[in-house]
PDB file of N, CA and C in Angstrom:
ATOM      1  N   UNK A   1     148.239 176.823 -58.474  1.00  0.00           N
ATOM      2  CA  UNK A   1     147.528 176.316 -57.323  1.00  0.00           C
ATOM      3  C   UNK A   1     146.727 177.418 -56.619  1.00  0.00           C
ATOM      4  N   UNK A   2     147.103 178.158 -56.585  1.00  0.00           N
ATOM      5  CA  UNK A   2     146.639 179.403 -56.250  1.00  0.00           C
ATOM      6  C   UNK A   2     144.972 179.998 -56.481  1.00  0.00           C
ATOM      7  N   UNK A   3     145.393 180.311 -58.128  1.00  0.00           N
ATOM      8  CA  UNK A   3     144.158 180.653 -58.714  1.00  0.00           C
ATOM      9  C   UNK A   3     143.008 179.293 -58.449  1.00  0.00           C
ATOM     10  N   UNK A   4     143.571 177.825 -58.929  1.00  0.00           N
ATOM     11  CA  UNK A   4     142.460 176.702 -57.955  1.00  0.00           C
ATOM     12  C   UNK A   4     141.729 177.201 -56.572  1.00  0.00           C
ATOM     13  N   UNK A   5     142.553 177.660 -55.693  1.00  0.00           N
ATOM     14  CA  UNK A   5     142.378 177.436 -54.483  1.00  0.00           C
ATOM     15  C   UNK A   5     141.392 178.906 -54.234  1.00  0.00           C
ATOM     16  N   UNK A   6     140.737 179.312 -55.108  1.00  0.00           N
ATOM     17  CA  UNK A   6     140.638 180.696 -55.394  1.00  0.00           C
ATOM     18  C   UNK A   6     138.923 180.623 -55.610  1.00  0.00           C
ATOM     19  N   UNK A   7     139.278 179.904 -56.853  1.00  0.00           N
ATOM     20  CA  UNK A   7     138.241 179.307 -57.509  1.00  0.00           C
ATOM     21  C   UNK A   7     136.716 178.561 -56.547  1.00  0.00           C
ATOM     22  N   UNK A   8     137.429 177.467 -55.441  1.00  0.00           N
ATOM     23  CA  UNK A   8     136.925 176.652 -54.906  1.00  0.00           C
ATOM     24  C   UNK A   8     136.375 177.614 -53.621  1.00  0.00           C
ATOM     25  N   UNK A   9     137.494 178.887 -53.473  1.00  0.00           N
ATOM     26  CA  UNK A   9     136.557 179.498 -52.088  1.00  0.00           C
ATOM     27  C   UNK A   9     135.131 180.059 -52.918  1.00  0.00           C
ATOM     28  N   UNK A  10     135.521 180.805 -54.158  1.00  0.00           N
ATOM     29  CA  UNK A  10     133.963 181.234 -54.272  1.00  0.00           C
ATOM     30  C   UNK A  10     133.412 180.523 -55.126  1.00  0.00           C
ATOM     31  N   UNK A  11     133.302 179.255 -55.311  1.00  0.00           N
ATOM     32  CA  UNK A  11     132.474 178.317 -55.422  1.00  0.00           C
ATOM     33  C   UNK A  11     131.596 178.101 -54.291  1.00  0.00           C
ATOM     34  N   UNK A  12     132.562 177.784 -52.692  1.00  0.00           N
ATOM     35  CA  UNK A  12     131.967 177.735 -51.480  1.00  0.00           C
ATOM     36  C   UNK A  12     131.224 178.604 -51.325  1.00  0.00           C
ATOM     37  N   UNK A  13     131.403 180.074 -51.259  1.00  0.00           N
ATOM     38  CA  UNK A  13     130.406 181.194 -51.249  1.00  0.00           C
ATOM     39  C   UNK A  13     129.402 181.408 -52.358  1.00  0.00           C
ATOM     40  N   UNK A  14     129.480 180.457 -53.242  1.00  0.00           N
ATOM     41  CA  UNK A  14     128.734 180.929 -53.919  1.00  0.00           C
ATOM     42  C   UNK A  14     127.295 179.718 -53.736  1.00  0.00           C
ATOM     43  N   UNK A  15     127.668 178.454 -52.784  1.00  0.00           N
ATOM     44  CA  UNK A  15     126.877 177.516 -52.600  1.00  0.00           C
ATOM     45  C   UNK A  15     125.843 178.395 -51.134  1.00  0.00           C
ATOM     46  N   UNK A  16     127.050 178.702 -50.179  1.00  0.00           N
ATOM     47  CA  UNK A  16     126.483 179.733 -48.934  1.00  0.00           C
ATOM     48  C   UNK A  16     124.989 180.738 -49.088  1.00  0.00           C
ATOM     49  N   UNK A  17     125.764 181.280 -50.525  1.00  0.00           N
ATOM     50  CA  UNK A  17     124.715 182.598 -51.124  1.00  0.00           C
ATOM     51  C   UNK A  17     123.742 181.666 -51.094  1.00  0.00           C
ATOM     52  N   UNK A  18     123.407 180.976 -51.791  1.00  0.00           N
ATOM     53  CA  UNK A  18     122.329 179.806 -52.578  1.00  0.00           C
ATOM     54  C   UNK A  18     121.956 179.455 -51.091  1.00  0.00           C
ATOM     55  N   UNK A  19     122.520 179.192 -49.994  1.00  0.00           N
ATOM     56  CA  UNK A  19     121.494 178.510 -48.984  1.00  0.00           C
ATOM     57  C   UNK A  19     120.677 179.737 -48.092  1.00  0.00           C
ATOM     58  N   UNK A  20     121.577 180.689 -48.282  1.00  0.00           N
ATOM     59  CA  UNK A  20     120.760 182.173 -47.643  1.00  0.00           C
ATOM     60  C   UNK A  20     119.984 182.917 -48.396  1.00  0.00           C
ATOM     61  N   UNK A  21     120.492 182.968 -49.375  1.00  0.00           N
ATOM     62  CA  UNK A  21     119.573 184.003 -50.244  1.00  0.00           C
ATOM     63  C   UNK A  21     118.439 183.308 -50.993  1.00  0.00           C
ATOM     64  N   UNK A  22     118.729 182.057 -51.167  1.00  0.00           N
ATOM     65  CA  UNK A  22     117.739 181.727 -52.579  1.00  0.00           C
ATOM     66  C   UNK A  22     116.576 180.802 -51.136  1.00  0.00           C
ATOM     67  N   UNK A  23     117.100 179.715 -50.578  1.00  0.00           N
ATOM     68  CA  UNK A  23     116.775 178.788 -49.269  1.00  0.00           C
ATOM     69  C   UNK A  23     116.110 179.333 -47.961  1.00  0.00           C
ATOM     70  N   UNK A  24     116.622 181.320 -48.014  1.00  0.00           N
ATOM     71  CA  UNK A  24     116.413 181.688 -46.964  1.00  0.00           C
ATOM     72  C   UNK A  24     116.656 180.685 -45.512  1.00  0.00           C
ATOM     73  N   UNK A  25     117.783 179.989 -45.220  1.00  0.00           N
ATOM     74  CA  UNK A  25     117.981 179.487 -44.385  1.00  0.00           C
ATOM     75  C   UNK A  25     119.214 180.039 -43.507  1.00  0.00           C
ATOM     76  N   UNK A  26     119.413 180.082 -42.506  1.00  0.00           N
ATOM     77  CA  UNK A  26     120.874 180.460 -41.590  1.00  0.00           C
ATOM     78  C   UNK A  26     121.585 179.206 -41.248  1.00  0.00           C
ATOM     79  N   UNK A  27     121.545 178.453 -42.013  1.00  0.00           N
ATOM     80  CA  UNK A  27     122.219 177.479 -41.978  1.00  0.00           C
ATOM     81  C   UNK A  27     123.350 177.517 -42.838  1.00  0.00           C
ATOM     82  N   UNK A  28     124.936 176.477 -42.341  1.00  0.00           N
ATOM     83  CA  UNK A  28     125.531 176.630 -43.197  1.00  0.00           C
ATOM     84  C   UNK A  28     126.092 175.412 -44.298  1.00  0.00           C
ATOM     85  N   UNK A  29     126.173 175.680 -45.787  1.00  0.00           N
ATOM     86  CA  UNK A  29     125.958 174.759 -46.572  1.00  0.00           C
ATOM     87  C   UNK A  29     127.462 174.151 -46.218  1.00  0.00           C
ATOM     88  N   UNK A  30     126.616 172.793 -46.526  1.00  0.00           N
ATOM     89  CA  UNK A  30     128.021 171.799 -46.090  1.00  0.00           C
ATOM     90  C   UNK A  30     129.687 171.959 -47.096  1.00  0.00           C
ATOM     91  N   UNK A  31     128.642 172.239 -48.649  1.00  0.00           N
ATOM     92  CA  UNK A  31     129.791 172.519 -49.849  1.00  0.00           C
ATOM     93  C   UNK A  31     130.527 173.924 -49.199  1.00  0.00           C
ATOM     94  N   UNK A  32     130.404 174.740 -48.454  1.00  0.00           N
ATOM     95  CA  UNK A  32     131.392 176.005 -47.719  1.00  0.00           C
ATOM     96  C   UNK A  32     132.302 175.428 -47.088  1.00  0.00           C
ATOM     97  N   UNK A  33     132.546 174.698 -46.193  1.00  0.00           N
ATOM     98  CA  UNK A  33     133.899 174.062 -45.506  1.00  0.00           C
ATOM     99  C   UNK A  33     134.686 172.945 -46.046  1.00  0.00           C
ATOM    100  N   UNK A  34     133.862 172.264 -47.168  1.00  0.00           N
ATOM    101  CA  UNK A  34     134.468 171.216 -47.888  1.00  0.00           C
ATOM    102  C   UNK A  34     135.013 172.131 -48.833  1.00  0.00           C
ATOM    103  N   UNK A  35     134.387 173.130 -49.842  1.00  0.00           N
ATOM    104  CA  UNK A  35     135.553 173.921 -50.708  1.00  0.00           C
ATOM    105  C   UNK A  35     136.567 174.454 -50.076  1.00  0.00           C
ATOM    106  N   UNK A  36     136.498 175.272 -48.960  1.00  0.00           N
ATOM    107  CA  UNK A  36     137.642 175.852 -47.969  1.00  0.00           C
ATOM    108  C   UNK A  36     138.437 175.338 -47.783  1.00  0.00           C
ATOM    109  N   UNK A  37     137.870 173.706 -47.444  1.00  0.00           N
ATOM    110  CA  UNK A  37     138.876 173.283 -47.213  1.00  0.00           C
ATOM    111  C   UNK A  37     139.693 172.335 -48.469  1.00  0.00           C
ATOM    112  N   UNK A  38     139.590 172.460 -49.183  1.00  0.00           N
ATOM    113  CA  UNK A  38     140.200 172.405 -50.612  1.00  0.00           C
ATOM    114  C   UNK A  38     140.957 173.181 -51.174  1.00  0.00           C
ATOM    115  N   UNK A  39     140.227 174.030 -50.596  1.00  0.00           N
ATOM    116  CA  UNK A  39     140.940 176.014 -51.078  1.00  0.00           C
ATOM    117  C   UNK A  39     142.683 175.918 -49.954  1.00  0.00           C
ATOM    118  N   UNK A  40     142.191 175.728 -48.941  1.00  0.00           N
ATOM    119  CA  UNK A  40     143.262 175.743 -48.380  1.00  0.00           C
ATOM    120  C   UNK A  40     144.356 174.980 -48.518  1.00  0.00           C
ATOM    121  N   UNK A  41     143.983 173.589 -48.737  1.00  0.00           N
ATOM    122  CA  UNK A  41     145.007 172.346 -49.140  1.00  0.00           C
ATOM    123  C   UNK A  41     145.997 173.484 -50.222  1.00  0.00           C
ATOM    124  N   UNK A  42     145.159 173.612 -51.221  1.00  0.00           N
ATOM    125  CA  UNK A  42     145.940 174.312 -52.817  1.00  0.00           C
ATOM    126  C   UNK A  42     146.446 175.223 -52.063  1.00  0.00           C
ATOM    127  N   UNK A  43     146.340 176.603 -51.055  1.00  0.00           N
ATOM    128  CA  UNK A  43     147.010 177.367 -50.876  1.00  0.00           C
ATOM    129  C   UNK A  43     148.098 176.972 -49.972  1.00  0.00           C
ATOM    130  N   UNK A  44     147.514 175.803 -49.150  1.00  0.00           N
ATOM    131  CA  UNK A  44     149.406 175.354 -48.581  1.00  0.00           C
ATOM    132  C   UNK A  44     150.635 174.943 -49.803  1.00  0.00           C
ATOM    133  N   UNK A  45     149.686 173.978 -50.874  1.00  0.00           N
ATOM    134  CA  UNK A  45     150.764 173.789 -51.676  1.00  0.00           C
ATOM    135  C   UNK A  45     151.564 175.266 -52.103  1.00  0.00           C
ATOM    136  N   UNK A  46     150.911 176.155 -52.840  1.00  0.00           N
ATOM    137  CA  UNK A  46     151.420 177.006 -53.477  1.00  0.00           C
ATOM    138  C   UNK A  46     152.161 177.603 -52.504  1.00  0.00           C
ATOM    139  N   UNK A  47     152.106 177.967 -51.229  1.00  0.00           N
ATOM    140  CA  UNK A  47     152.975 178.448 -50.386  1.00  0.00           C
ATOM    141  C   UNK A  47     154.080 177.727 -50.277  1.00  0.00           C
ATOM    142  N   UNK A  48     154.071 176.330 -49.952  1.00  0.00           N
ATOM    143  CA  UNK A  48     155.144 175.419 -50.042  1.00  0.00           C
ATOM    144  C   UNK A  48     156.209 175.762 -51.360  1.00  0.00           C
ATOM    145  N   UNK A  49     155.824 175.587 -52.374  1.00  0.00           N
ATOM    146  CA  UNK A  49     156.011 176.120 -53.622  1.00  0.00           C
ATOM    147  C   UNK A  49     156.767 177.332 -53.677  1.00  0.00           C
ATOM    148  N   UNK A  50     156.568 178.275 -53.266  1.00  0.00           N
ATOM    149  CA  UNK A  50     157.122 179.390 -52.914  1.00  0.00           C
ATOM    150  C   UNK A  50     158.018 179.812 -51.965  1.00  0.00           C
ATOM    151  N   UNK A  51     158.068 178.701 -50.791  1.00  0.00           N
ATOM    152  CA  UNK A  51     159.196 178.528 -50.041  1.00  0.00           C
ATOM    153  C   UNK A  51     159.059 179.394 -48.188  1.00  0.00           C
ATOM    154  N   UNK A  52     157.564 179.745 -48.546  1.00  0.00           N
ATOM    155  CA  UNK A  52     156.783 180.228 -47.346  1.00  0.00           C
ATOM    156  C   UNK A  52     156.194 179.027 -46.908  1.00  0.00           C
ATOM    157  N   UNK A  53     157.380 179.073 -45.852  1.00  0.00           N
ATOM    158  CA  UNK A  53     156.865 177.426 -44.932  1.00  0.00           C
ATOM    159  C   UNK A  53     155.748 178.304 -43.576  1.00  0.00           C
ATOM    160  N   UNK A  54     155.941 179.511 -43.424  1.00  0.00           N
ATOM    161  CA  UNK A  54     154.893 180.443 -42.658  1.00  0.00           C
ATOM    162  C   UNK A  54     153.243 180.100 -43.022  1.00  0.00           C
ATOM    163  N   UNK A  55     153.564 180.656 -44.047  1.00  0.00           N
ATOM    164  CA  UNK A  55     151.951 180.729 -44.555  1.00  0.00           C
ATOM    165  C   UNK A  55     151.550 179.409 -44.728  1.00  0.00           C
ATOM    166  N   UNK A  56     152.314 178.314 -44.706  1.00  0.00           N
ATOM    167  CA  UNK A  56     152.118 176.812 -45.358  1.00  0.00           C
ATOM    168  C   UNK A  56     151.403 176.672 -44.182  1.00  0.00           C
ATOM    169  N   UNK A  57     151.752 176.677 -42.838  1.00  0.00           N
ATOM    170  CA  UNK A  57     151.317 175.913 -41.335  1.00  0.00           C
ATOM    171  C   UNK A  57     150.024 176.932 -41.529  1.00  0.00           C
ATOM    172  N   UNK A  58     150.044 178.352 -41.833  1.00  0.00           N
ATOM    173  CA  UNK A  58     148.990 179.032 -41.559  1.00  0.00           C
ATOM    174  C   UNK A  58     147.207 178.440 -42.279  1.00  0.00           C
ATOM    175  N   UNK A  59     148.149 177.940 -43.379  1.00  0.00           N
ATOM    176  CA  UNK A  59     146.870 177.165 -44.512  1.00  0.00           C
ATOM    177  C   UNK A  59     146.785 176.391 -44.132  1.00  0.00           C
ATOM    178  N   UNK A  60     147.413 175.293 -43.473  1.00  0.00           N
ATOM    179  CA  UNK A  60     146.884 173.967 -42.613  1.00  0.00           C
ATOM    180  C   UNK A  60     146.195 174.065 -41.656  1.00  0.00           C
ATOM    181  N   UNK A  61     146.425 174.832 -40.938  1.00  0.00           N
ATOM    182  CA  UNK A  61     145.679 175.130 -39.720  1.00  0.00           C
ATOM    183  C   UNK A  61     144.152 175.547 -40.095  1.00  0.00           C
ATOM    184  N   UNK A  62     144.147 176.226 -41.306  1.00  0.00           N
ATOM    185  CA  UNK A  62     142.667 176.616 -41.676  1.00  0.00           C
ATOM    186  C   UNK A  62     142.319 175.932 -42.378  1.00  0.00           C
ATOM    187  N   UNK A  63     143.135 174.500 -43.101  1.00  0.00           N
ATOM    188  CA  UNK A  63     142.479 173.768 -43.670  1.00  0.00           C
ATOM    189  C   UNK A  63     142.168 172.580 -42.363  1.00  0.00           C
ATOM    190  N   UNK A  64     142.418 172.461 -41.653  1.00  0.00           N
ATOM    191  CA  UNK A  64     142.115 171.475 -40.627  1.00  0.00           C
ATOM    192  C   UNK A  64     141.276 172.072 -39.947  1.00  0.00           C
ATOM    193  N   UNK A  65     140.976 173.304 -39.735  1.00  0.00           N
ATOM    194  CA  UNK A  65     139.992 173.918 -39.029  1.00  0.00           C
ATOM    195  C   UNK A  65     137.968 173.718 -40.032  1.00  0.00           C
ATOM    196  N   UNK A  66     138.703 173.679 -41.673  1.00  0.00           N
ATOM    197  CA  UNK A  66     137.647 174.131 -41.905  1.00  0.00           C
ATOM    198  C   UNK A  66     137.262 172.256 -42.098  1.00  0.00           C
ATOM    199  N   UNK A  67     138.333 171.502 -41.591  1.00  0.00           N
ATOM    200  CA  UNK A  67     137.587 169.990 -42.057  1.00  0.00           C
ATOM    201  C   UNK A  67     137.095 169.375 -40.560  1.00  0.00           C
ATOM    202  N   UNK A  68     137.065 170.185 -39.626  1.00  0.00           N
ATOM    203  CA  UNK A  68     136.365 170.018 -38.267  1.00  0.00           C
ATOM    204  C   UNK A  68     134.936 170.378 -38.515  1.00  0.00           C
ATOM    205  N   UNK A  69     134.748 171.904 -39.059  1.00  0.00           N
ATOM    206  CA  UNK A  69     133.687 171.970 -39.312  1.00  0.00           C
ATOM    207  C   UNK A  69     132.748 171.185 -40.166  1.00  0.00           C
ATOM    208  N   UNK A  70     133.330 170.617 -41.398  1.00  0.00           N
ATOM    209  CA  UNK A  70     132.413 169.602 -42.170  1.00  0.00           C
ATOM    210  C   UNK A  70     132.263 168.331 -41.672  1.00  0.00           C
ATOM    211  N   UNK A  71     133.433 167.596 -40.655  1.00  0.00           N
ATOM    212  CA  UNK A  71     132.821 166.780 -40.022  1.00  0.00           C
ATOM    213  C   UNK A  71     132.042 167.024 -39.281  1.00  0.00           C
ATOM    214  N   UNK A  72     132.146 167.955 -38.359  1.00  0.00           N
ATOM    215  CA  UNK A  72     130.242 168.314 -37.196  1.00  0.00           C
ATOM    216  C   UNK A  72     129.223 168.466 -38.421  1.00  0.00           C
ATOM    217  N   UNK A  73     129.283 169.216 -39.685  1.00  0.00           N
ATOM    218  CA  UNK A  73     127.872 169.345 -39.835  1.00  0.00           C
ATOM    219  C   UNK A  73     127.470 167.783 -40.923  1.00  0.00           C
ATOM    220  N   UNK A  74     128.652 166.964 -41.125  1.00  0.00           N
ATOM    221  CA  UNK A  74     127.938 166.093 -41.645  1.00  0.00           C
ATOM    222  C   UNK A  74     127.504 164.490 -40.193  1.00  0.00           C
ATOM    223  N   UNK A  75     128.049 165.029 -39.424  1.00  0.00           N
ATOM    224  CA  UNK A  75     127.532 164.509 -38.208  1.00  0.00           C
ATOM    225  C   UNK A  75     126.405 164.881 -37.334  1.00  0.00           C
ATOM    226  N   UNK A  76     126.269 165.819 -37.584  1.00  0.00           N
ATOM    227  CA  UNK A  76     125.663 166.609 -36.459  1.00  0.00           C
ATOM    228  C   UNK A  76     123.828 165.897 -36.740  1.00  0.00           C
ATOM    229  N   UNK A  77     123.347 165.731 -35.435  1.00  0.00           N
ATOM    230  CA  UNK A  77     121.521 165.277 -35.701  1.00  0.00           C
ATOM    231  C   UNK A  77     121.392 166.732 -36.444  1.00  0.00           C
ATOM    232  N   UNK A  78     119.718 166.373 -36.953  1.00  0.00           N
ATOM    233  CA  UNK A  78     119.205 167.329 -37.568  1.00  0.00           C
ATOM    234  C   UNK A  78     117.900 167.309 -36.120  1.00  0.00           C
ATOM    235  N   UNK A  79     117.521 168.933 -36.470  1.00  0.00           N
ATOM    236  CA  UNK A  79     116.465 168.944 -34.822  1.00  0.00           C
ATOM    237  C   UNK A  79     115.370 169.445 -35.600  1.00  0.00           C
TER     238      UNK A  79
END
């Protein structure tokens, strides 16, 4: 679960790169908080898994954090 959850963050960064570097935009790509937060789901499991109920709340919290952010930006007007 781990190496998944690994995978999907730099997938996310690697969509980010693509909206800054290639898009030249400062905007942030919506696929960055939806992988994160994928990334994180897998790293609560594997913590769970491991019996680090610590790090488990710590990965929820950043996986619920990063699914706040994809709801604002798939909500959010465009200006």
């Amino acid at each position: 679960m781990y190496l998944a959850g690994l995978i999907f963050t730099i997938i996310g960064w690697l969509f980010q790169l693509y909206e800054t570097l290639i898009k030249k935009t400062r905007n942030i790509n919506i696929f960055l908080p939806l992988a994160y937060f994928i990334a994180c789901i897998l790293f609560g499991i594997s913590s769970l898994t491991a019996g680090d109920v610590f790090y488990a709340i710590i990965d929820a919290v950043c996986a619920l954090l990063a699914l706040i952010a994809f709801i604002v930006l798939i909500t959010r007007k465009k200006t």
